[in-house]
Protein backbone atom coordinates (compact mmCIF):
# COMPACT_ATOMS: atom_id res chain seq x y z
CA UNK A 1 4.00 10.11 -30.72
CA UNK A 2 4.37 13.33 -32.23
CA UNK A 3 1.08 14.14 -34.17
CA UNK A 4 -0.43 10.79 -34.06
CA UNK A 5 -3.11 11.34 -31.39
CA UNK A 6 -5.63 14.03 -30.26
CA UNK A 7 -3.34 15.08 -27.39
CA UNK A 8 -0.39 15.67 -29.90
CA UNK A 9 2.13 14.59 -27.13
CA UNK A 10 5.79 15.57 -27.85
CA UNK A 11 8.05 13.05 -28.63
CA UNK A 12 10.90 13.35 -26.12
CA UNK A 13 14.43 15.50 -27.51
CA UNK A 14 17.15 13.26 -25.58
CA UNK A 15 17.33 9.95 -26.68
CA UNK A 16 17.89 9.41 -22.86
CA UNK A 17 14.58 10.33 -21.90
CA UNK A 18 13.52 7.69 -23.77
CA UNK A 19 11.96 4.13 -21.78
CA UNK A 20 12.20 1.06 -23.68
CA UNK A 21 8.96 -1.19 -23.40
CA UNK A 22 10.88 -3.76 -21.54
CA UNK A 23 11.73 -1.37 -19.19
CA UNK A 24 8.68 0.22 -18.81
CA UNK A 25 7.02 -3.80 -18.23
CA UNK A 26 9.54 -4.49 -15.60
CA UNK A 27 9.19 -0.88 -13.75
CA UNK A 28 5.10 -1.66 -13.64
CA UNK A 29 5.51 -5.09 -12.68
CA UNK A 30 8.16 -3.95 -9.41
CA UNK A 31 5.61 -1.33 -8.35
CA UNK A 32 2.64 -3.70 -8.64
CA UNK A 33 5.09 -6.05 -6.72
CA UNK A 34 5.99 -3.43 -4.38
CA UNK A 35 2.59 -2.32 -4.09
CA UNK A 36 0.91 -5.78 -3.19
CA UNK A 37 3.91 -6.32 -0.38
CA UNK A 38 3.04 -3.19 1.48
CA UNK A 39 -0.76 -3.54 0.77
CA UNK A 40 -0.56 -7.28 2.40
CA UNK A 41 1.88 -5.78 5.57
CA UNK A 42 -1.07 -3.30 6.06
CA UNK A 43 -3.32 -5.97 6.19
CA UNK A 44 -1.34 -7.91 8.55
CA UNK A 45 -1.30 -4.95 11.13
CA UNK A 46 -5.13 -4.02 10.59
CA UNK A 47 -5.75 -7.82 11.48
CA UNK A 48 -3.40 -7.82 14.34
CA UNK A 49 -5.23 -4.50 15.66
CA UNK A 50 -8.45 -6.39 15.63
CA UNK A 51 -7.48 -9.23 17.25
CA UNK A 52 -5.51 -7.02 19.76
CA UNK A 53 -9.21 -5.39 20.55
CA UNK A 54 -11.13 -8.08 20.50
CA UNK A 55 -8.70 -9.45 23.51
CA UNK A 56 -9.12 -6.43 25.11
CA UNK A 57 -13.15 -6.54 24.79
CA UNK A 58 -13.19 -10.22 26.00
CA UNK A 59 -11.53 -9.10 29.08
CA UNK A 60 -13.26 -9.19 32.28
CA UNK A 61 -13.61 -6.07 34.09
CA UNK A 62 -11.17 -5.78 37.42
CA UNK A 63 -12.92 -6.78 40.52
CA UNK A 64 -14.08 -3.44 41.77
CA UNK A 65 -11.81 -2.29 45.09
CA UNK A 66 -13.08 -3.24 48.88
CA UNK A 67 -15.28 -0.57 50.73
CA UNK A 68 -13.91 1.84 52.61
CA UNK A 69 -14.49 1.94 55.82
């Protein structure tokens, strides 16, 4: 890391800062996991709003109230 690139990045000082490439695969692969689940729940409620409105459009109106008299 240290010196090999034009951003000279600084290799880390504690071995326990340190992310194996395994680890790194399965931590990307969770939040692309994680990130698909909530992306499809969002779609789920946007679709459910839509359909909620349409209902509501399709509605007829209430009969309008008697005259008064």
């Amino acid at each position: 890391m240290s010196g090999s690139g034009k951003d000279d990045l600084e290799s880390p000082v504690d071995f326990n800062e340190c992310v194996s490439k395994t680890e790194l695969t399965k931590l990307l692969a969770d939040q692309r996991t994680y990130m698909e689940e909530k992306f499809g729940e969002l779609m789920r409620h946007i679709n459910n709003a839509v359909t909620r409105i349409e209902h509501v459009e399709q509605q007829r109106p209430p009969p309008p109230p008697p005259p008064e008299r």
